[in-house]
C-alpha atoms as a PDB file:
ATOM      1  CA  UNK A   1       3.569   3.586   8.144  1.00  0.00           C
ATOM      2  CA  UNK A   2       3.977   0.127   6.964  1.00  0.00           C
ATOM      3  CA  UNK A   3       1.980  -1.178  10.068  1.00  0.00           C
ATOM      4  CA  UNK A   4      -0.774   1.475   9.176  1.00  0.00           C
ATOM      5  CA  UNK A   5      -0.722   0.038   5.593  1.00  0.00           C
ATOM      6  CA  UNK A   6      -0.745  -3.637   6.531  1.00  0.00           C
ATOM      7  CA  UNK A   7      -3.518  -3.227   8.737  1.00  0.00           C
ATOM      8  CA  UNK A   8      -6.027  -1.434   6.359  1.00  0.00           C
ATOM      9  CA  UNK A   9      -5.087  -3.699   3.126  1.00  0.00           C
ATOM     10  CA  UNK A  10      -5.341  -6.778   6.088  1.00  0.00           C
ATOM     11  CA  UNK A  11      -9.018  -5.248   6.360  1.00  0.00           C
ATOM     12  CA  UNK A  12      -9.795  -4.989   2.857  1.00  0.00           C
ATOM     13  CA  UNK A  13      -8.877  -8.202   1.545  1.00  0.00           C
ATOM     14  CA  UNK A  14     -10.688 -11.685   1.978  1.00  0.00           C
ATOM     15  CA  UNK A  15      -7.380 -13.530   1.819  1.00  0.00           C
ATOM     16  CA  UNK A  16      -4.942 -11.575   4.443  1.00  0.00           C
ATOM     17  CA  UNK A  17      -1.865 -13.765   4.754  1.00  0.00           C
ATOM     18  CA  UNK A  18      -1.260 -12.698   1.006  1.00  0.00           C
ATOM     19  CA  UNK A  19      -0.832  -9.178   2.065  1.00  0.00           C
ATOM     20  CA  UNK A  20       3.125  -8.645   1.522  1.00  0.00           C
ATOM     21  CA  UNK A  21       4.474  -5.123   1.954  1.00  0.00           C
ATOM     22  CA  UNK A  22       7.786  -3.760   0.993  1.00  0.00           C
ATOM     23  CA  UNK A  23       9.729  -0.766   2.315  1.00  0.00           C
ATOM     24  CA  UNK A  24      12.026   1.537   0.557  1.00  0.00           C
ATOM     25  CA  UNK A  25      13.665   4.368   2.201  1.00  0.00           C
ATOM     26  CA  UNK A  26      15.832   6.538   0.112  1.00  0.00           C
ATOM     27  CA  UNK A  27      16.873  10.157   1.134  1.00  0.00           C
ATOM     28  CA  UNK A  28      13.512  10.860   3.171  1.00  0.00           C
ATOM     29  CA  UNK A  29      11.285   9.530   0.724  1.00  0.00           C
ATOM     30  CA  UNK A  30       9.976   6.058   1.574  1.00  0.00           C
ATOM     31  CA  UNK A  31       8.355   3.962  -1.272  1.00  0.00           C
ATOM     32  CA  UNK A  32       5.577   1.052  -0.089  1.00  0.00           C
ATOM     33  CA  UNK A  33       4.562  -1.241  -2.383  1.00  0.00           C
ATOM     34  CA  UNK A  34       1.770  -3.480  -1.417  1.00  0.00           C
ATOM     35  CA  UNK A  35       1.392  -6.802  -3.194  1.00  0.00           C
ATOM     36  CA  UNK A  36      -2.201  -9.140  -2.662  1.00  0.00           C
ATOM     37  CA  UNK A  37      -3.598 -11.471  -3.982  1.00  0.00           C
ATOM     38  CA  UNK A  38      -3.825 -10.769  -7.573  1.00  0.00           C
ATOM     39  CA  UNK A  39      -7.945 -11.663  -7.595  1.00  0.00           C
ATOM     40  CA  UNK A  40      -7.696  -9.259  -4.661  1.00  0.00           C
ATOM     41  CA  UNK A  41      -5.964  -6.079  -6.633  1.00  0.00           C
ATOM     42  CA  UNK A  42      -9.797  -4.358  -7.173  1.00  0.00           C
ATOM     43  CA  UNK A  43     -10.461  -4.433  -3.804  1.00  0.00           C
ATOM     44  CA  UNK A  44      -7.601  -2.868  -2.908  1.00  0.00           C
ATOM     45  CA  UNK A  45      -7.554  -0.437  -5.096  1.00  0.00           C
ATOM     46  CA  UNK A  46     -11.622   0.259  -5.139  1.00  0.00           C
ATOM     47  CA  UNK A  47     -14.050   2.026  -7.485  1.00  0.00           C
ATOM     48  CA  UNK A  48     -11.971   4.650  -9.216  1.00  0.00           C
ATOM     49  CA  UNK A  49      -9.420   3.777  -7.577  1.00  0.00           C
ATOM     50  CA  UNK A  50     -11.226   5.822  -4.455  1.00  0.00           C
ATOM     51  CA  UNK A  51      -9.057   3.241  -2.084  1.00  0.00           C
ATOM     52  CA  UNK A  52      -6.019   3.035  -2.892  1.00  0.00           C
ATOM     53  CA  UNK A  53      -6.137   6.857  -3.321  1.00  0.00           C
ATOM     54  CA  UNK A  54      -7.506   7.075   0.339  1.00  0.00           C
ATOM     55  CA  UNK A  55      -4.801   4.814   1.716  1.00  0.00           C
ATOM     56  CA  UNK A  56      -2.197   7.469   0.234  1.00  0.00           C
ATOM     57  CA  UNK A  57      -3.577  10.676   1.730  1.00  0.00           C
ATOM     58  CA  UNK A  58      -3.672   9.353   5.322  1.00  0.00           C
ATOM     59  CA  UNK A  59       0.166   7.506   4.075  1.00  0.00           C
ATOM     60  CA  UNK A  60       1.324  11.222   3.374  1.00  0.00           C
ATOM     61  CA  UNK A  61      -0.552  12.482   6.337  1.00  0.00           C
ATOM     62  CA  UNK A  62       1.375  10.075   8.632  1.00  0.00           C
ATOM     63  CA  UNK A  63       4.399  10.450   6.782  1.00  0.00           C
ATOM     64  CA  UNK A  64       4.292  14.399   7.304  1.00  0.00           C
ATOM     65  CA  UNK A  65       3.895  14.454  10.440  1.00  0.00           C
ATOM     66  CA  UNK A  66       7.693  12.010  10.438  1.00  0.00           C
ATOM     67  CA  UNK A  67       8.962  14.818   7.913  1.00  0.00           C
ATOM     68  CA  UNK A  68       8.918  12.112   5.058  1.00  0.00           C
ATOM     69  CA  UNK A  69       7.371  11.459   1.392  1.00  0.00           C
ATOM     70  CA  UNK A  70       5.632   8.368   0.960  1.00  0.00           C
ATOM     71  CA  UNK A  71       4.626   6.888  -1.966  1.00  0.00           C
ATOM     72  CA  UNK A  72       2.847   3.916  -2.316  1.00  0.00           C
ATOM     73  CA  UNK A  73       2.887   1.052  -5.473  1.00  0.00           C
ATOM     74  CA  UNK A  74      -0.352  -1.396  -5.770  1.00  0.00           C
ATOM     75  CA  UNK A  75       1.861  -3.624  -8.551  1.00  0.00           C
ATOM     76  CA  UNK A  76      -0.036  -5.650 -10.598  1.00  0.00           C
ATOM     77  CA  UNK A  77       0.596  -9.358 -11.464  1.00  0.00           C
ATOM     78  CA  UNK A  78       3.048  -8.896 -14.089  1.00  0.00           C
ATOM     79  CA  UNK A  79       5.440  -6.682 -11.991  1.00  0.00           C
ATOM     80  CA  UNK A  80       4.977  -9.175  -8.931  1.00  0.00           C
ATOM     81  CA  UNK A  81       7.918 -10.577  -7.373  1.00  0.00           C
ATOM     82  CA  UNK A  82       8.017 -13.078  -4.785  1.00  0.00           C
END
């Protein structure tokens, strides 16, 4: 999943050694939270948000067929850790 993820945001971005991802796994359920660069973020996320809420149906599609929920967090700049 977090291959999948790093390859399409990789794809997306003009700058793709900012792509950073982190992986949570907590009782089945594995939280992703992608970080860019923040000029990046709109690209990411698209018009509407029509991206970022692409990336998570094929996340939960892949994630299904492991028998886990996955969410996945586009933070913005103020929630960005490094």
């Amino acid at each position: 999943m977090k291959d999948f993820l790093e390859f399409v945001a990789k794809n997306l971005v003009d700058n793709p050694e900012a792509v950073r991802i982190e992986e949570t796994e907590i009782n089945g359920k594995v939280l992703l939270k992608l970080y860019v660069d923040e000029r990046e973020i709109g690209k990411v996320i698209g018009r509407e948000g029509r991206n970022a809420k692409a990336m998570r149906v094929l996340l939960s599609a892949i994630g299904a067929k492991a028998k886990k929920k996955v969410a996945l967090e586009i933070p913005d700049k103020v929630n960005k850790e490094k």
